[in-house]
Protein backbone atom coordinates (compact mmCIF):
# COMPACT_ATOMS: atom_id res chain seq x y z
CA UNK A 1 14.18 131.62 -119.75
CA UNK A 2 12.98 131.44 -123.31
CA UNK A 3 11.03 128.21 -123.90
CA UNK A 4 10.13 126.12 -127.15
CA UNK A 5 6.81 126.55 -128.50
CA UNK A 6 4.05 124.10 -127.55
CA UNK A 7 2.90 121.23 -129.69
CA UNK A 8 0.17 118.85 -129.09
CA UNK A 9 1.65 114.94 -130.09
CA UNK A 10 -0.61 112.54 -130.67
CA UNK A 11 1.94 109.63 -131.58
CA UNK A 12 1.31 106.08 -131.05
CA UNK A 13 3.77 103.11 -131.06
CA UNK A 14 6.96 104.92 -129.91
CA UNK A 15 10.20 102.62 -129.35
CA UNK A 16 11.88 102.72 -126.35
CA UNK A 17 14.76 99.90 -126.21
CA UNK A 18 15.66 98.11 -123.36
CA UNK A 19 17.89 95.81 -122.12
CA UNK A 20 16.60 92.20 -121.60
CA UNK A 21 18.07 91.94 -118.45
CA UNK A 22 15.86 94.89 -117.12
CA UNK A 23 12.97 92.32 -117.67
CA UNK A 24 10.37 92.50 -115.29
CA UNK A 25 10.31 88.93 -114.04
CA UNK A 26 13.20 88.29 -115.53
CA UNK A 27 16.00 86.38 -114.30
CA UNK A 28 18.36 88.40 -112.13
CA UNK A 29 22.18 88.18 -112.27
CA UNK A 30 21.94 88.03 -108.41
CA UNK A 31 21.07 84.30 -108.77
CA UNK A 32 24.39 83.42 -109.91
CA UNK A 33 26.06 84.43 -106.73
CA UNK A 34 23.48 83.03 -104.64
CA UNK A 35 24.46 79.89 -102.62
CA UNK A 36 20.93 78.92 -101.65
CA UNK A 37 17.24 80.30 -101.30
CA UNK A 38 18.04 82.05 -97.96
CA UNK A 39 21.13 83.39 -99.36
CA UNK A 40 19.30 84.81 -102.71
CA UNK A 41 16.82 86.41 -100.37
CA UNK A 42 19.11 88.23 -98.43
CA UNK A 43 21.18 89.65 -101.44
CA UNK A 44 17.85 90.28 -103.10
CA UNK A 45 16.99 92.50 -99.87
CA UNK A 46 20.46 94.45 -100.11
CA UNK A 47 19.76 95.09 -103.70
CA UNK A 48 16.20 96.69 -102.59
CA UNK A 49 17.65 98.91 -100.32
CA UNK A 50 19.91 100.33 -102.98
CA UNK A 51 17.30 100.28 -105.45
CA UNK A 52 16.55 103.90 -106.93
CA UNK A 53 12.67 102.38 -108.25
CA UNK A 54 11.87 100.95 -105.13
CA UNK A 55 12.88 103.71 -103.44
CA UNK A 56 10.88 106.28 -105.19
CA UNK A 57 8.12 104.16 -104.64
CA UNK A 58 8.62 104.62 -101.13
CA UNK A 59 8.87 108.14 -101.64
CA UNK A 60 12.90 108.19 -100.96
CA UNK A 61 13.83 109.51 -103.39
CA UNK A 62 13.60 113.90 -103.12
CA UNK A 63 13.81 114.42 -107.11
CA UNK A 64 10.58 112.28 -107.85
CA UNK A 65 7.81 111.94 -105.29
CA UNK A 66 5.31 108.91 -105.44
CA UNK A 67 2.14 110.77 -106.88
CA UNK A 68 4.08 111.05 -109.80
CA UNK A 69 4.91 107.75 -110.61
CA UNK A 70 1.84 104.76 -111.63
CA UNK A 71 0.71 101.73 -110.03
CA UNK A 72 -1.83 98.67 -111.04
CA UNK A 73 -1.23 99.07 -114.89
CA UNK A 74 1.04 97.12 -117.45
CA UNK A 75 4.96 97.54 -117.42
CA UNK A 76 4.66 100.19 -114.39
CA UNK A 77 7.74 98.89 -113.25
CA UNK A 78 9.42 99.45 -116.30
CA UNK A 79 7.54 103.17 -116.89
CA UNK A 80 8.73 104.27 -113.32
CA UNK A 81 12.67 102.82 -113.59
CA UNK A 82 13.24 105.51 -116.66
CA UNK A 83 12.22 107.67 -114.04
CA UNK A 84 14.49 106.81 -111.05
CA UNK A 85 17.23 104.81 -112.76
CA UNK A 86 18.94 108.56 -113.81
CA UNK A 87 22.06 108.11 -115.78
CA UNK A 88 24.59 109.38 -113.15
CA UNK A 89 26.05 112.48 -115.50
CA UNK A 90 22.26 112.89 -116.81
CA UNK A 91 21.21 112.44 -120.53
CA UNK A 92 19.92 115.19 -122.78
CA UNK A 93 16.82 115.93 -121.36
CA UNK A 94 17.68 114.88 -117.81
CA UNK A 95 19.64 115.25 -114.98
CA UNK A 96 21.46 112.55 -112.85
CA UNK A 97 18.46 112.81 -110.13
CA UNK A 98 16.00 112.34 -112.14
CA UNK A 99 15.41 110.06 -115.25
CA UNK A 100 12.86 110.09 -118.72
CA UNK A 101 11.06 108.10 -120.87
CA UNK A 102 13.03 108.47 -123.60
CA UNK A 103 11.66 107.21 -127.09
CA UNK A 104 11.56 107.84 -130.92
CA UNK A 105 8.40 107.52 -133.22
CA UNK A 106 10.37 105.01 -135.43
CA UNK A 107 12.25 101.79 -134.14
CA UNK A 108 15.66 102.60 -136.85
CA UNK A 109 15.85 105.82 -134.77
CA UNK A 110 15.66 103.89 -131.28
CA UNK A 111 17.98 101.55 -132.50
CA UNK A 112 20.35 104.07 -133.85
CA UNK A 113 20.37 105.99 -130.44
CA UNK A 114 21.06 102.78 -128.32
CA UNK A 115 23.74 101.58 -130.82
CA UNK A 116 25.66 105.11 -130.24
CA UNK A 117 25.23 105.42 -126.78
CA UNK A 118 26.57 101.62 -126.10
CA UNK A 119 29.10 101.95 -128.57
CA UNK A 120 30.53 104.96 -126.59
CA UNK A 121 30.81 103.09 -123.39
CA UNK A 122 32.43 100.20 -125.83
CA UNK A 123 35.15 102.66 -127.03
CA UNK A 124 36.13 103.95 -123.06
CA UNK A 125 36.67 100.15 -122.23
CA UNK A 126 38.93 100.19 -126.12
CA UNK A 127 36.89 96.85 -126.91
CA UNK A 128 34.07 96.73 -129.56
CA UNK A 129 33.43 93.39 -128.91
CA UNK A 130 29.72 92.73 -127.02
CA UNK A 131 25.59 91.42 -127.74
CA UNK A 132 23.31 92.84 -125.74
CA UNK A 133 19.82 92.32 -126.07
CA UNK A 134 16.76 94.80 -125.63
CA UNK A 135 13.57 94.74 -125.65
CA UNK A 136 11.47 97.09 -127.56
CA UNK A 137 8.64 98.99 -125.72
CA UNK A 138 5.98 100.39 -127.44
CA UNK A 139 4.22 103.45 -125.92
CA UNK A 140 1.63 106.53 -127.24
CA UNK A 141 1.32 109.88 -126.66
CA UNK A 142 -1.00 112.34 -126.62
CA UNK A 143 -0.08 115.47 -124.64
CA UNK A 144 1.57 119.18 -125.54
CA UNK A 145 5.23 118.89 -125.54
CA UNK A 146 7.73 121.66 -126.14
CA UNK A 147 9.14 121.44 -129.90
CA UNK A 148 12.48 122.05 -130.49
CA UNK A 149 12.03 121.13 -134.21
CA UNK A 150 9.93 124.40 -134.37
CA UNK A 151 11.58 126.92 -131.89
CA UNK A 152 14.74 129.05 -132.85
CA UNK A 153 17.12 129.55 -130.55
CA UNK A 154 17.70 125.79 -129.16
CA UNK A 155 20.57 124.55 -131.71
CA UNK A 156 23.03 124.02 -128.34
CA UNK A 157 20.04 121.45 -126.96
CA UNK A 158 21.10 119.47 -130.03
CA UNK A 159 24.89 119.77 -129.92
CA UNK A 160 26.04 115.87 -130.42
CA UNK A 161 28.78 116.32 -128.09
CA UNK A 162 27.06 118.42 -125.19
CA UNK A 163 24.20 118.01 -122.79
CA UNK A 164 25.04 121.21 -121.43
CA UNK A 165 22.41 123.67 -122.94
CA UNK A 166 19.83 120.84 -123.40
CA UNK A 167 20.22 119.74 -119.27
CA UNK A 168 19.56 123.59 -117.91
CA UNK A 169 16.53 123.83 -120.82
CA UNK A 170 14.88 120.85 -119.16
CA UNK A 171 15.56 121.39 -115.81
CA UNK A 172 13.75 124.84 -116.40
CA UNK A 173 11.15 123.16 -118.46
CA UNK A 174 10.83 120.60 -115.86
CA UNK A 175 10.40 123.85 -113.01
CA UNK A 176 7.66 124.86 -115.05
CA UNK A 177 5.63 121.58 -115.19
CA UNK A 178 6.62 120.78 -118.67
CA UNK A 179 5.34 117.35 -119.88
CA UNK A 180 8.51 116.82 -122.19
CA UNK A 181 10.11 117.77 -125.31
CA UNK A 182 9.85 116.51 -128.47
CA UNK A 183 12.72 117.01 -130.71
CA UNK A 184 15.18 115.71 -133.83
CA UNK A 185 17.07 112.91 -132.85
CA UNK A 186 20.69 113.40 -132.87
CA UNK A 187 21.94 110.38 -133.82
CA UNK A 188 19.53 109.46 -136.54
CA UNK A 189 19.12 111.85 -139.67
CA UNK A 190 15.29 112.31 -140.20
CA UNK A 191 14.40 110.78 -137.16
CA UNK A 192 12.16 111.83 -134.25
CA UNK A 193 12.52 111.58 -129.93
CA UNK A 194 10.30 112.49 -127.12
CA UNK A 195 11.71 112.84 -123.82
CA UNK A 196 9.08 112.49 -121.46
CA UNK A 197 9.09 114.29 -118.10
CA UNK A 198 5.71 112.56 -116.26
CA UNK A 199 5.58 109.07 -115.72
CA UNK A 200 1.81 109.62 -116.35
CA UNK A 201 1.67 110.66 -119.57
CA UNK A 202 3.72 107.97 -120.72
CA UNK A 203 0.59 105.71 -122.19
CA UNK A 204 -0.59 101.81 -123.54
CA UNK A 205 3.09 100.24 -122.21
CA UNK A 206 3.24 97.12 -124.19
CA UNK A 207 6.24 94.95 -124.94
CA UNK A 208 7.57 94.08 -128.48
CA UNK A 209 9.80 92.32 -130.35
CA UNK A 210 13.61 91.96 -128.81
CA UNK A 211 16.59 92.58 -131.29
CA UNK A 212 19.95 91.79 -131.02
CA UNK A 213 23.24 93.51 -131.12
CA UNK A 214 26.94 92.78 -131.81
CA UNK A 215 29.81 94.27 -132.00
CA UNK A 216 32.56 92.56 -133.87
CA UNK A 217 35.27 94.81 -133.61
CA UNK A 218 33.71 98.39 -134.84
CA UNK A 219 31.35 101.13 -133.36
CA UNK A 220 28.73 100.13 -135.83
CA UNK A 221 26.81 96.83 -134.13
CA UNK A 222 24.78 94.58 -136.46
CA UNK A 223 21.59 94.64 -135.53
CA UNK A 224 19.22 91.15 -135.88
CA UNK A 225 15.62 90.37 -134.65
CA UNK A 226 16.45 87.80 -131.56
CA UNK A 227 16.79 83.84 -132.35
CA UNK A 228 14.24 83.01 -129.66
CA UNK A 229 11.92 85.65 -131.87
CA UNK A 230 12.52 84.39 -134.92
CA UNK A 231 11.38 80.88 -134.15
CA UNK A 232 8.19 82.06 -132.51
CA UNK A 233 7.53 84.20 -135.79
CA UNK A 234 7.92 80.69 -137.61
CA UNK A 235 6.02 78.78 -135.09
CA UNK A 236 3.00 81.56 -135.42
């Protein structure tokens, strides 16, 4: 299978949005159907025996074994759940067995990827009408990734309406112990993406700002730093 050229990224502060309620720490939407303490534990142990992260890090899951993913450093939670919290029909880069770190070198072209993608599951429901927050994570890189901005031959991988091509490119990639791709994002003109294969690589986790968005009635959200952000920014 023909393969992308190789292309050493040394790229720090990448965005990778997401959702406040992922949080780690965070308070879970478990508690709110929780009677009591004893009753909160016992959902929370359901929901851990269920849970594709904790599993992995048992080594349950087949598509991601535990020397892959990391331990004892900041956000490792967070680093390992793009890993085994796999969209279940896959995303560009990935199939539904096995996530990635997605993220773009600027935070427009993070935001403009999230907005699409939750705007999309907005217009199956036939109700633009939502605010989510999310939480930006900051990441660097500095590792060879295949380039699709510089190989011929991959235009399919970048088809807006298809994962098709770009799904069998990274499961070969993926055979061939690629670290990830780094390509044009789709959904942003001018903008940037890495997709990430190897939890390890993914490097200096740190958590920003969180933004908000709404949608009032249209695919296109409005998109605001957070209140609670704004009055620490004042407060600094």
């Amino acid at each position: 299978m023909a393969r992308p050229p190789l292309t050493l990224v040394r790229q720090v502060d990448t965005h990778r949005l997401v959702p406040s309620k992922h949080t780690p720490g965070g308070d879970s939407v478990l508690s709110a159907i929780a009677d009591d303490d004893e009753h909160l534990r016992a959902i929370f142990e359901l929901d851990a025996a269920t849970n594709d992260r904790l599993l992995a890090e048992h080594q349950r899951l087949p598509d991601l074994g535990l020397e892959e993913l990391v331990f004892g450093v900041p956000y490792a939670t967070v680093v390992n759940a793009a890993f085994a919290h796999a969209h279940p029909l896959g995303s560009r880069f990935s199939g539904p067995h096995r996530g990635a770190w997605y993220a773009a070198f600027d935070l427009l072209t993070s935001q403009a990827e999230v907005a699409f993608h939750k705007s999309v599951q907005l217009a199956e429901i036939g109700r633009f009408d939502e605010t989510v927050t999310y939480d930006d994570y900051l990441a660097d890189f500095s590792a060879s990734f295949h380039d699709l901005r510089r190989g011929r031959g991959f235009r399919g991988c970048l088809d807006p309406t298809s994962y098709l091509e770009s799904q069998a490119l990274a499961e070969g990639l993926l055979d061939a112990d690629s670290l990830g791709v780094v390509y044009p994002s789709v959904r942003h003109d001018t903008g940037t993406c890495v997709a990430c294969f190897r939890p390890t690589i993914v490097g200096n986790v740190r958590r920003d700002r969180t933004y908000r968005f709404t949608w009032k009635g249209t695919p296109e959200p409005v998109i605001v730093l957070d209140a609670r952000e704004r009055t620490a920014r004042r407060g600094a």
